[in-house]
PDB file of N, CA and C in Angstrom:
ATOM      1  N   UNK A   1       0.814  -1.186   0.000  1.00  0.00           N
ATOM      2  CA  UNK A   1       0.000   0.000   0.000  1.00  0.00           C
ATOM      3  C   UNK A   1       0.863   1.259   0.000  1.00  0.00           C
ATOM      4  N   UNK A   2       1.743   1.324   0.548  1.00  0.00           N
ATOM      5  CA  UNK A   2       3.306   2.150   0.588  1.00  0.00           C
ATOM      6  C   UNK A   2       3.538   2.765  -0.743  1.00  0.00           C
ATOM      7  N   UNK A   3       3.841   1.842  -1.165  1.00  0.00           N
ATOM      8  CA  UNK A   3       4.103   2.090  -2.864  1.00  0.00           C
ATOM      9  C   UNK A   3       3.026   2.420  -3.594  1.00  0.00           C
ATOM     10  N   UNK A   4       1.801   2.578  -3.448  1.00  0.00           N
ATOM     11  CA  UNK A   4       0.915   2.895  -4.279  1.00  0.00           C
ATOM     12  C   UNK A   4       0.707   4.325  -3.510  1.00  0.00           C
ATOM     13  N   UNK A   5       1.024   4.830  -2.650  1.00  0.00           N
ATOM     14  CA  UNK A   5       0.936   6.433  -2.054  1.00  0.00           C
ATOM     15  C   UNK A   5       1.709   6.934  -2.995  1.00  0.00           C
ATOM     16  N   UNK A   6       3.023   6.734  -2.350  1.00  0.00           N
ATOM     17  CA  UNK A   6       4.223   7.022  -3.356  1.00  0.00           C
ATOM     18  C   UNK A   6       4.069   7.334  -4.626  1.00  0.00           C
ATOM     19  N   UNK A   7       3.428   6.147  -5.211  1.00  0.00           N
ATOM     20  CA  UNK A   7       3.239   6.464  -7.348  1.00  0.00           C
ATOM     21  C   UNK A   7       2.208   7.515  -7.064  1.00  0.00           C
ATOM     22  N   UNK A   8       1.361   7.482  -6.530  1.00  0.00           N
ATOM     23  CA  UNK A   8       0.126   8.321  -6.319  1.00  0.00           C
ATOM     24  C   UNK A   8       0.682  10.367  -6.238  1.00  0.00           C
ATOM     25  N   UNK A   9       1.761  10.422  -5.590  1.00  0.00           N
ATOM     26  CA  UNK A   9       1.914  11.604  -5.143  1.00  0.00           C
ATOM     27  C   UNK A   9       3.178  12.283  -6.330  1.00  0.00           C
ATOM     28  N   UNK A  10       4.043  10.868  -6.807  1.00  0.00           N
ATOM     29  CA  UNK A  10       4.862  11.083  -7.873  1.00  0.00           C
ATOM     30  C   UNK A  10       4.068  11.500  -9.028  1.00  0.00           C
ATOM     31  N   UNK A  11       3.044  10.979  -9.301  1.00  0.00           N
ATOM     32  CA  UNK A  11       1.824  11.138 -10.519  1.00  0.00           C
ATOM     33  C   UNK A  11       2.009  12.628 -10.463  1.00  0.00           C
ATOM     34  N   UNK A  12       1.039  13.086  -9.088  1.00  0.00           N
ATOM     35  CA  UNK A  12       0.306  14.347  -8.800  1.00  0.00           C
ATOM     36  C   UNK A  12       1.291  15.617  -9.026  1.00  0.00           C
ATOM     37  N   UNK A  13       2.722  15.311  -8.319  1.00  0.00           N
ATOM     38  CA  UNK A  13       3.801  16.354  -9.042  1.00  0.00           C
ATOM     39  C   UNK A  13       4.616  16.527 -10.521  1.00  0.00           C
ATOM     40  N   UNK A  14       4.000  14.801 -11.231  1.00  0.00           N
ATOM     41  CA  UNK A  14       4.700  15.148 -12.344  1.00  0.00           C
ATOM     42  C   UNK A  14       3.452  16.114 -13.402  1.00  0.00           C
ATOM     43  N   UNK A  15       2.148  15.893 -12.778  1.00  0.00           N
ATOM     44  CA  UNK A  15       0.926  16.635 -13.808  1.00  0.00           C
ATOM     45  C   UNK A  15       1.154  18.502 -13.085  1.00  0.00           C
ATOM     46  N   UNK A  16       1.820  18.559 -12.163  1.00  0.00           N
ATOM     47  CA  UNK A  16       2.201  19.742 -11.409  1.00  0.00           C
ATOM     48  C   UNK A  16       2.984  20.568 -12.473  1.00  0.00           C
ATOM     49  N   UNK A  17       4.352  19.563 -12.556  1.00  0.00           N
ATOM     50  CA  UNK A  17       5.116  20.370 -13.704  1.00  0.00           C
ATOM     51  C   UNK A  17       5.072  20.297 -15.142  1.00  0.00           C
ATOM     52  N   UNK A  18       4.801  19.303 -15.583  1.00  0.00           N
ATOM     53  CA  UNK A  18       3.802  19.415 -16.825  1.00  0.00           C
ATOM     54  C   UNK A  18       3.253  20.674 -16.725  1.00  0.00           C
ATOM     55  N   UNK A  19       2.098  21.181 -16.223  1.00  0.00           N
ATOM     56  CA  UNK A  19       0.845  22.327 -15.924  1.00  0.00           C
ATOM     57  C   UNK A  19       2.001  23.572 -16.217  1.00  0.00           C
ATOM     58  N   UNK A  20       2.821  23.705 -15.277  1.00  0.00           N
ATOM     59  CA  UNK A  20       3.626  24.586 -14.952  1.00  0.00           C
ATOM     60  C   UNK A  20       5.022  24.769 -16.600  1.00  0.00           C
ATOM     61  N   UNK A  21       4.827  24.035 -16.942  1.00  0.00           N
ATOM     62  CA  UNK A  21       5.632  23.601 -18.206  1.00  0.00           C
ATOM     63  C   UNK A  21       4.780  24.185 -19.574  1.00  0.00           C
ATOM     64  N   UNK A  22       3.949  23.759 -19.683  1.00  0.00           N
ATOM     65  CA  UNK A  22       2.913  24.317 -20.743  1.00  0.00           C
ATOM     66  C   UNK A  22       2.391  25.408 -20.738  1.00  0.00           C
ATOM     67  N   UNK A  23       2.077  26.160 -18.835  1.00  0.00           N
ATOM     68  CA  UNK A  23       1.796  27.430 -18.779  1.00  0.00           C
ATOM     69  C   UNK A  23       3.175  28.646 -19.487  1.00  0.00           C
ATOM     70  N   UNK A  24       4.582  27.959 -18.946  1.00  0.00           N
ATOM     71  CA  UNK A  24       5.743  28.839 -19.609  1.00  0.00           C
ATOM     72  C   UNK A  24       5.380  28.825 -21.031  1.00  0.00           C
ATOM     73  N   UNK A  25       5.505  27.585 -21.488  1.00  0.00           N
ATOM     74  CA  UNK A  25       5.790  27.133 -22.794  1.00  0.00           C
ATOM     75  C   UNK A  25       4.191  28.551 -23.481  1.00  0.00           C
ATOM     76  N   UNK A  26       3.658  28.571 -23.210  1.00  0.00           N
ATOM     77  CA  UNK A  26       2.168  29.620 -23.965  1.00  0.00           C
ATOM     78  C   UNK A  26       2.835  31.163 -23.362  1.00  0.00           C
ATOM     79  N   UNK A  27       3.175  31.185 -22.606  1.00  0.00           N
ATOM     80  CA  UNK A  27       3.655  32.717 -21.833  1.00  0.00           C
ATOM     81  C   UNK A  27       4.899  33.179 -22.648  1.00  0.00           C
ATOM     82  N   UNK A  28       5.539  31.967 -23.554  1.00  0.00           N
ATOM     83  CA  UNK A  28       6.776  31.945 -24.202  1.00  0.00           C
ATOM     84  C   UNK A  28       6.356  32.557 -25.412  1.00  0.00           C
ATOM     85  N   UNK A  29       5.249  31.565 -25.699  1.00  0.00           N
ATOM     86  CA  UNK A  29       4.922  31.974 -27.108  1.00  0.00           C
ATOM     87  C   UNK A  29       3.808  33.340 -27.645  1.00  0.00           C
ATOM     88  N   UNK A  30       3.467  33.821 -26.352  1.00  0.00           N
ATOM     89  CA  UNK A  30       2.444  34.555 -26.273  1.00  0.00           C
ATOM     90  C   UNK A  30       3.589  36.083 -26.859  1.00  0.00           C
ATOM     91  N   UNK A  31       4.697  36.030 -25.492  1.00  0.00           N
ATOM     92  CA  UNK A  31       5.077  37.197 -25.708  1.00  0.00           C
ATOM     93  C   UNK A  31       5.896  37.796 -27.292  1.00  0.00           C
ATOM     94  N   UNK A  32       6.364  36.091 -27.477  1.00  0.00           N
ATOM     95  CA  UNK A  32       6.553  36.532 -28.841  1.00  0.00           C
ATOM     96  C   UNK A  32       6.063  36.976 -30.161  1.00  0.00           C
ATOM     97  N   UNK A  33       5.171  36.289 -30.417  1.00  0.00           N
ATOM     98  CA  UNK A  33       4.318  36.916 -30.965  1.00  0.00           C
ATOM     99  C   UNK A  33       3.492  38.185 -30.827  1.00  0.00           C
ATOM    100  N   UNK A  34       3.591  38.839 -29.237  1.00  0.00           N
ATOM    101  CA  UNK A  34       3.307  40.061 -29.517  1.00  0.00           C
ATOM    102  C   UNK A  34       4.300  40.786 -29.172  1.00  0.00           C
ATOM    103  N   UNK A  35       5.388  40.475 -29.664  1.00  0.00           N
ATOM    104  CA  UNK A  35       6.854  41.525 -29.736  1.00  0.00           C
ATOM    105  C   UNK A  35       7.034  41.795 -30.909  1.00  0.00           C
ATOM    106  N   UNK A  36       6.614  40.525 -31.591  1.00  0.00           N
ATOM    107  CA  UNK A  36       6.911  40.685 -33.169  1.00  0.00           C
ATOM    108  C   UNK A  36       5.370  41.596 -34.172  1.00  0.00           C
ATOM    109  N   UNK A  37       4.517  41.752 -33.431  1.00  0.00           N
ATOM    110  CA  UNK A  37       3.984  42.848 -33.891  1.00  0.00           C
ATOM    111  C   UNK A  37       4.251  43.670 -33.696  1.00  0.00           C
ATOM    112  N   UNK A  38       4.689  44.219 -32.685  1.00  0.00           N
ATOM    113  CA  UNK A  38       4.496  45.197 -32.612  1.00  0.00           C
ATOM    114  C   UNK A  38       5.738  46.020 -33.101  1.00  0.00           C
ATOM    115  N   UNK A  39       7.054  45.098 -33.158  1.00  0.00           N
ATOM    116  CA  UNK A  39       8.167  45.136 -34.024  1.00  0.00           C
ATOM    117  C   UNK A  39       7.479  45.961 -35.613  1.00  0.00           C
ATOM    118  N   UNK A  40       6.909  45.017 -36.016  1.00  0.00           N
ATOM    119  CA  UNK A  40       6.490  44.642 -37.618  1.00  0.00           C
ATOM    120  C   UNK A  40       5.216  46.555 -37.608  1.00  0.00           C
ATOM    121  N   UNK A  41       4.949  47.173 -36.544  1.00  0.00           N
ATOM    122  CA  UNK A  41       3.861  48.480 -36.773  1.00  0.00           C
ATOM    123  C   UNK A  41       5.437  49.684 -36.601  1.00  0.00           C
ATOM    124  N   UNK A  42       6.229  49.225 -35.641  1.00  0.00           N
ATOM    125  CA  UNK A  42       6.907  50.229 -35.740  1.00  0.00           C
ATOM    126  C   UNK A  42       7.553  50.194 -37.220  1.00  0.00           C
ATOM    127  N   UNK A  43       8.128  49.553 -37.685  1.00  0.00           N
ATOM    128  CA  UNK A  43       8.804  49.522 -39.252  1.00  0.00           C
ATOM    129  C   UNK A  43       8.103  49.869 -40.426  1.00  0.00           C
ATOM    130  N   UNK A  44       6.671  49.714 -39.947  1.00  0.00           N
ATOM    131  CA  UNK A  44       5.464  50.572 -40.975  1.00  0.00           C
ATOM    132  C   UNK A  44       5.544  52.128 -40.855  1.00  0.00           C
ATOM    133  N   UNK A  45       5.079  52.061 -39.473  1.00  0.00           N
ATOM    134  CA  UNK A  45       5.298  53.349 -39.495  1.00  0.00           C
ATOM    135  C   UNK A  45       6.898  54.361 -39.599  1.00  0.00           C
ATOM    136  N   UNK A  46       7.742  53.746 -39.309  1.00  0.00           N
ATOM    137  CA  UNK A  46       8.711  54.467 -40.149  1.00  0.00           C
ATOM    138  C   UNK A  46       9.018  54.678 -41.386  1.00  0.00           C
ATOM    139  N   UNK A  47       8.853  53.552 -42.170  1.00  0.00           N
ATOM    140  CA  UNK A  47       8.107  53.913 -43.600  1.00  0.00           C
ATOM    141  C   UNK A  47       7.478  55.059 -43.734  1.00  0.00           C
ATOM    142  N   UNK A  48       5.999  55.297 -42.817  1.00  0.00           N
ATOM    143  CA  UNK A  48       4.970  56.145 -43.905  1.00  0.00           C
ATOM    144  C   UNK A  48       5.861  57.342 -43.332  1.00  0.00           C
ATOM    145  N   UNK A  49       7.037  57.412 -42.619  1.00  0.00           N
ATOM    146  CA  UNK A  49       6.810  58.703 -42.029  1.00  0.00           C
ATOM    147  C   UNK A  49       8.122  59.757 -42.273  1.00  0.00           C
ATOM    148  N   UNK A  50       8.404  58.635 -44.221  1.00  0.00           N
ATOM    149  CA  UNK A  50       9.491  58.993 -44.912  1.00  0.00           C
ATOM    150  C   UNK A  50       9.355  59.472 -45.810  1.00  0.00           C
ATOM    151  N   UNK A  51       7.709  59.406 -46.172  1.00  0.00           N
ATOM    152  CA  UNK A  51       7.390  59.520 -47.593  1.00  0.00           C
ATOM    153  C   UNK A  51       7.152  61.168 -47.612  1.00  0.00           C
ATOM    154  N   UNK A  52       7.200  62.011 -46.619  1.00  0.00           N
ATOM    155  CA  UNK A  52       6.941  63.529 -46.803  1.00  0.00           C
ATOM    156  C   UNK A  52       8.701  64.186 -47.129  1.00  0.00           C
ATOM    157  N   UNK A  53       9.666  63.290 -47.073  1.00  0.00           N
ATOM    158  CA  UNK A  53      11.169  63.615 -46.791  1.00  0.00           C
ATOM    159  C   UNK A  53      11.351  63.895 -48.397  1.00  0.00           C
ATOM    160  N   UNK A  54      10.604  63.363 -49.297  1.00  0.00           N
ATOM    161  CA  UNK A  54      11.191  62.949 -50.814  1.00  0.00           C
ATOM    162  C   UNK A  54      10.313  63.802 -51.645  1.00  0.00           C
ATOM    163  N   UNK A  55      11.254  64.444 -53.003  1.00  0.00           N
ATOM    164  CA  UNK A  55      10.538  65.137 -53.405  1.00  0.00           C
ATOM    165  C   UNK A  55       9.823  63.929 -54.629  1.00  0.00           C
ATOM    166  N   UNK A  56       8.591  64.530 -55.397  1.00  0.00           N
ATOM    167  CA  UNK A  56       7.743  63.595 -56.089  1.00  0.00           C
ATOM    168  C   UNK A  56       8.899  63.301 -57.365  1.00  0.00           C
ATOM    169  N   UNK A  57       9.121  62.164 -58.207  1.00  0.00           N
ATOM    170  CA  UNK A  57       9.661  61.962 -59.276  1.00  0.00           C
ATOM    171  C   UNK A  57       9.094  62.698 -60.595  1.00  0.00           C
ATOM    172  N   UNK A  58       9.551  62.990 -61.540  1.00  0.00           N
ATOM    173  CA  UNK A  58       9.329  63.906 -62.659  1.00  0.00           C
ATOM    174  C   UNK A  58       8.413  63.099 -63.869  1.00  0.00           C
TER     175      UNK A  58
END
């Protein structure tokens, strides 16, 4: 009966870090993806905010 506590509580901490593993793993991927937008609006807008610098072509 010893041994079946034991597996029982080994179970319960390995679904612990799993949980805790998948929560990083989305918090990982979350922030990247919104770094890389917001990366990808600043480079737009430096673009549009070149186009008053140039005179029109002939």
């Amino acid at each position: 009966m010893f041994e079946y506590e034991i597996q029982q509580s080994r179970h319960a901490e390995l679904v612990q870090e799993a949980a805790q593993a998948r929560l990083a793993r989305q918090a990982s991927k979350a922030a990247k993806s919104a770094g890389g937008r917001r990366g990808d609006k600043k480079q737009v807008g430096a673009a549009r905010s070149l186009r008053g610098h140039f005179t029109r072509a002939a």
